[in-house]
C-alpha atoms as a PDB file:
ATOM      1  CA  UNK A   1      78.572  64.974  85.968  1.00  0.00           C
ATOM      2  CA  UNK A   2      79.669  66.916  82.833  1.00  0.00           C
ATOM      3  CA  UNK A   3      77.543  69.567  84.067  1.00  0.00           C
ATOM      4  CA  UNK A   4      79.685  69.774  87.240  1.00  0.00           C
ATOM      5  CA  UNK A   5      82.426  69.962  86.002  1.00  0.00           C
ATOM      6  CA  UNK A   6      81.772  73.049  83.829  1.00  0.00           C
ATOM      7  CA  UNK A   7      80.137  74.791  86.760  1.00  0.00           C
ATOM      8  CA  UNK A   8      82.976  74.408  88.412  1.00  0.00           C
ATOM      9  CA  UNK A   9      85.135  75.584  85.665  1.00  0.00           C
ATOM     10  CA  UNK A  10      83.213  78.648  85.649  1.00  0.00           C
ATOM     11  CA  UNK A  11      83.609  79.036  88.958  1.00  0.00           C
ATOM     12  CA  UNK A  12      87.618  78.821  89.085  1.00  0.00           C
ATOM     13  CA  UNK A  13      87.787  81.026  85.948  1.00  0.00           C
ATOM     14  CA  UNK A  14      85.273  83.838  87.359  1.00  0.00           C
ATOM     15  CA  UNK A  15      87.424  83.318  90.965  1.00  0.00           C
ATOM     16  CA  UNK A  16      90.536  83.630  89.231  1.00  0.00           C
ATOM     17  CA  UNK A  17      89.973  86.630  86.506  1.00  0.00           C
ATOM     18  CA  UNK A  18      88.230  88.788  89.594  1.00  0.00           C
ATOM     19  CA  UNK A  19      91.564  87.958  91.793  1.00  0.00           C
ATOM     20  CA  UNK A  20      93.855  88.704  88.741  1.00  0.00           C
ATOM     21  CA  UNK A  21      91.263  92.207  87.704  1.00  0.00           C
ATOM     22  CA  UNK A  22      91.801  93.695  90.773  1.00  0.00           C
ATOM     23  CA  UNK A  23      95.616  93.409  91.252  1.00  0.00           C
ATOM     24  CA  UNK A  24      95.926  94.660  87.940  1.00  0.00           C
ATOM     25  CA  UNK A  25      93.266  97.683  88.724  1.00  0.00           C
ATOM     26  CA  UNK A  26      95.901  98.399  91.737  1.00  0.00           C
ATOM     27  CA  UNK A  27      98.972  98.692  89.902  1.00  0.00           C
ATOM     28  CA  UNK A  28      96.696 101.031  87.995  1.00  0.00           C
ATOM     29  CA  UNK A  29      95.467 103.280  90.837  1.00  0.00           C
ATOM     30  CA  UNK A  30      99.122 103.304  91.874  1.00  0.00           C
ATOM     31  CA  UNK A  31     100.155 104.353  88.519  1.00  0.00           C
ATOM     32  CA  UNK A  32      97.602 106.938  88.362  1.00  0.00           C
ATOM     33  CA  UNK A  33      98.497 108.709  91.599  1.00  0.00           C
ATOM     34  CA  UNK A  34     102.264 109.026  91.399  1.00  0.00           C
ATOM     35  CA  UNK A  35     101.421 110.351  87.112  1.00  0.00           C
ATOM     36  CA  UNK A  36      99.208 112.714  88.869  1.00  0.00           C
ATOM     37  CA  UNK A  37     101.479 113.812  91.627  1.00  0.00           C
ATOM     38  CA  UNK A  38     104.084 114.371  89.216  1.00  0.00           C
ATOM     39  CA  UNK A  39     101.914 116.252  86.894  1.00  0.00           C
ATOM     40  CA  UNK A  40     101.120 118.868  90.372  1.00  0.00           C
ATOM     41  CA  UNK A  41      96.812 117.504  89.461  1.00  0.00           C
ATOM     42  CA  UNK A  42      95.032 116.022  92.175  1.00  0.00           C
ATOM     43  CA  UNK A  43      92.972 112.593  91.392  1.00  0.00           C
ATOM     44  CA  UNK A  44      89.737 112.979  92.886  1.00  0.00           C
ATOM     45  CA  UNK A  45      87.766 110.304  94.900  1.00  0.00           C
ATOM     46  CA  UNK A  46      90.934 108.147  94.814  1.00  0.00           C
ATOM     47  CA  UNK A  47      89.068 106.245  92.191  1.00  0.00           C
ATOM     48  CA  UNK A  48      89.474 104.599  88.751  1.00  0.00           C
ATOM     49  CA  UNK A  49      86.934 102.663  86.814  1.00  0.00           C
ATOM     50  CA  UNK A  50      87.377  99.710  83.925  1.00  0.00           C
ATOM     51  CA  UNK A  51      86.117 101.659  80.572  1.00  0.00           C
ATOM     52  CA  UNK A  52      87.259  99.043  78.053  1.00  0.00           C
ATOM     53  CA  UNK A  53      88.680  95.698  77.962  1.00  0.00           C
ATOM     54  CA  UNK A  54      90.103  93.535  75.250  1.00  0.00           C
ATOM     55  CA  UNK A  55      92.339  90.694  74.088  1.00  0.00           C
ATOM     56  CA  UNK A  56      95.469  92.494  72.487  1.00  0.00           C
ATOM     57  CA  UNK A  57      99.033  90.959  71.789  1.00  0.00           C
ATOM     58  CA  UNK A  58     101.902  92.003  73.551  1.00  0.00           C
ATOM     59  CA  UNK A  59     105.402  92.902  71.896  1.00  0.00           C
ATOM     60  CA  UNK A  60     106.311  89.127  72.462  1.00  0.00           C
ATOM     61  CA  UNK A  61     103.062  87.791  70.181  1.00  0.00           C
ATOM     62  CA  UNK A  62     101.551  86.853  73.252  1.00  0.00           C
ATOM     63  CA  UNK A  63      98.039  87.225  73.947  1.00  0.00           C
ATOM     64  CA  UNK A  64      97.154  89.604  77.123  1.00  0.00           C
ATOM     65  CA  UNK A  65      94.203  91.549  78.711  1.00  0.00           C
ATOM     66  CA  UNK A  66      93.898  95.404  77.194  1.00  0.00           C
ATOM     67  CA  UNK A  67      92.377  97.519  79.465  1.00  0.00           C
ATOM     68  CA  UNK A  68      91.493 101.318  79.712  1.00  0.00           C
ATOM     69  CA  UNK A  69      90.761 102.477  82.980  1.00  0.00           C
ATOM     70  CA  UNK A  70      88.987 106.393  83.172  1.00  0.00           C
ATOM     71  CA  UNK A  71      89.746 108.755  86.246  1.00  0.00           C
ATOM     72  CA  UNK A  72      88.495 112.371  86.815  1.00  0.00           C
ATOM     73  CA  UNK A  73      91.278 114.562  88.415  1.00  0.00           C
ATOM     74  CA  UNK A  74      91.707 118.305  89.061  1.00  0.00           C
ATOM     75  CA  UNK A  75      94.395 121.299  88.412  1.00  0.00           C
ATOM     76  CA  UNK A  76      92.726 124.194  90.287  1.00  0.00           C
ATOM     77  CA  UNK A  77      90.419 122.883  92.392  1.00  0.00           C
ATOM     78  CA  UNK A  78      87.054 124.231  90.138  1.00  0.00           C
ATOM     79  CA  UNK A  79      87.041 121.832  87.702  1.00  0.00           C
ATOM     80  CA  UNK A  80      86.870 118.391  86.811  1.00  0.00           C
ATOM     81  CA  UNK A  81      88.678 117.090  84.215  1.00  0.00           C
ATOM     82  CA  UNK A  82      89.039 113.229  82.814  1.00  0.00           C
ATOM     83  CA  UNK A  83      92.207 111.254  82.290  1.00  0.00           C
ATOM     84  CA  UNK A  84      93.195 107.734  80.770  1.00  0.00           C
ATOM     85  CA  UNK A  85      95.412 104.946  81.768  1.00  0.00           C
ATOM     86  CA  UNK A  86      95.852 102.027  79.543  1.00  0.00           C
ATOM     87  CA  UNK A  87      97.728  98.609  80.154  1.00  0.00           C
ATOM     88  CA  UNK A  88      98.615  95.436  78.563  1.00  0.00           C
ATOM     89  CA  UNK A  89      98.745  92.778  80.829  1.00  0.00           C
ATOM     90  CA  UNK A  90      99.870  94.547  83.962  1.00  0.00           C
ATOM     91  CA  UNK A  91     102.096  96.649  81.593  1.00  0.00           C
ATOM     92  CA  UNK A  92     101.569 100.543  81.566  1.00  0.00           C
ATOM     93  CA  UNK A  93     100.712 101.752  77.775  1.00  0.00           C
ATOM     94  CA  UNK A  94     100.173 105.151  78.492  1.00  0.00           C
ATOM     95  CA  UNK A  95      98.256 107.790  80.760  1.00  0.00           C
ATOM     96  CA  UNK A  96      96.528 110.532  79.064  1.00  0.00           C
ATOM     97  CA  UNK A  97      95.005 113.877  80.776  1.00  0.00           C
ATOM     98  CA  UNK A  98      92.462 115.822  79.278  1.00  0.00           C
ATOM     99  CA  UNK A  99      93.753 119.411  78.557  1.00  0.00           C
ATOM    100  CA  UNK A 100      93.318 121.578  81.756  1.00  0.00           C
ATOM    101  CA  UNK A 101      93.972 124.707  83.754  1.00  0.00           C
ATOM    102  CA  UNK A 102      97.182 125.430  84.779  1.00  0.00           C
ATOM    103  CA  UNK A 103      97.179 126.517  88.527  1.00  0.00           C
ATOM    104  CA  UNK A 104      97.937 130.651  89.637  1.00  0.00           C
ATOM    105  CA  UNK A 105     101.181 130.778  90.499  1.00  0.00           C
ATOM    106  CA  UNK A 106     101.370 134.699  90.713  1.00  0.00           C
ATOM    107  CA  UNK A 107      98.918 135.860  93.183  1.00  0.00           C
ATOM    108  CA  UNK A 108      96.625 139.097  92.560  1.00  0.00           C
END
């Protein structure tokens, strides 16, 4: 009986944090494209992936999910280059390119 009732404990939890983890990785893709729109870089393979998570607290003592999420993006078209976003919660921290190649803007 006891044994039940954890499993299914484990079961809501796991249910729950995956439903919660990827709303939270949406905002996040979101996030990422307009800062890279903005920024005149395109993300490539419309793709970001967990790199860290933690237990941090937020500016009202709370305690929330950290996580850093890693994309690759591009300036020219050549390269690759590797960018950051991190949240709190579902709160945007900060997103952090890599330095990269500024596009021609004069042509030859």
């Amino acid at each position: 009986m006891v044994d039940d009732l954890m499993l299914c404990a484990v079961l809501v939890f796991t249910v729950y944090y995956w439903w919660s983890a990827s709303g939270i990785r949406e905002i996040a893709l979101a996030a990422t494209k307009f800062h890279c729109q903005n920024m005149d870089v395109q993300l490539l393979d419309e793709c970001i992936v967990l790199n860290r998570l933690w237990f941090k607290r937020d500016e009202m003592r709370k305690i929330r999910v950290w996580r850093s999420y890693r994309f690759e993006f591009t300036s020219t078209g050549d390269s690759r280059y590797h960018g950051r976003i991190i949240l709190l919660g579902s709160k945007i921290l900060s997103i952090q390119l890599d330095p990269y190649r500024f596009k021609d803007f004069y042509p030859d």
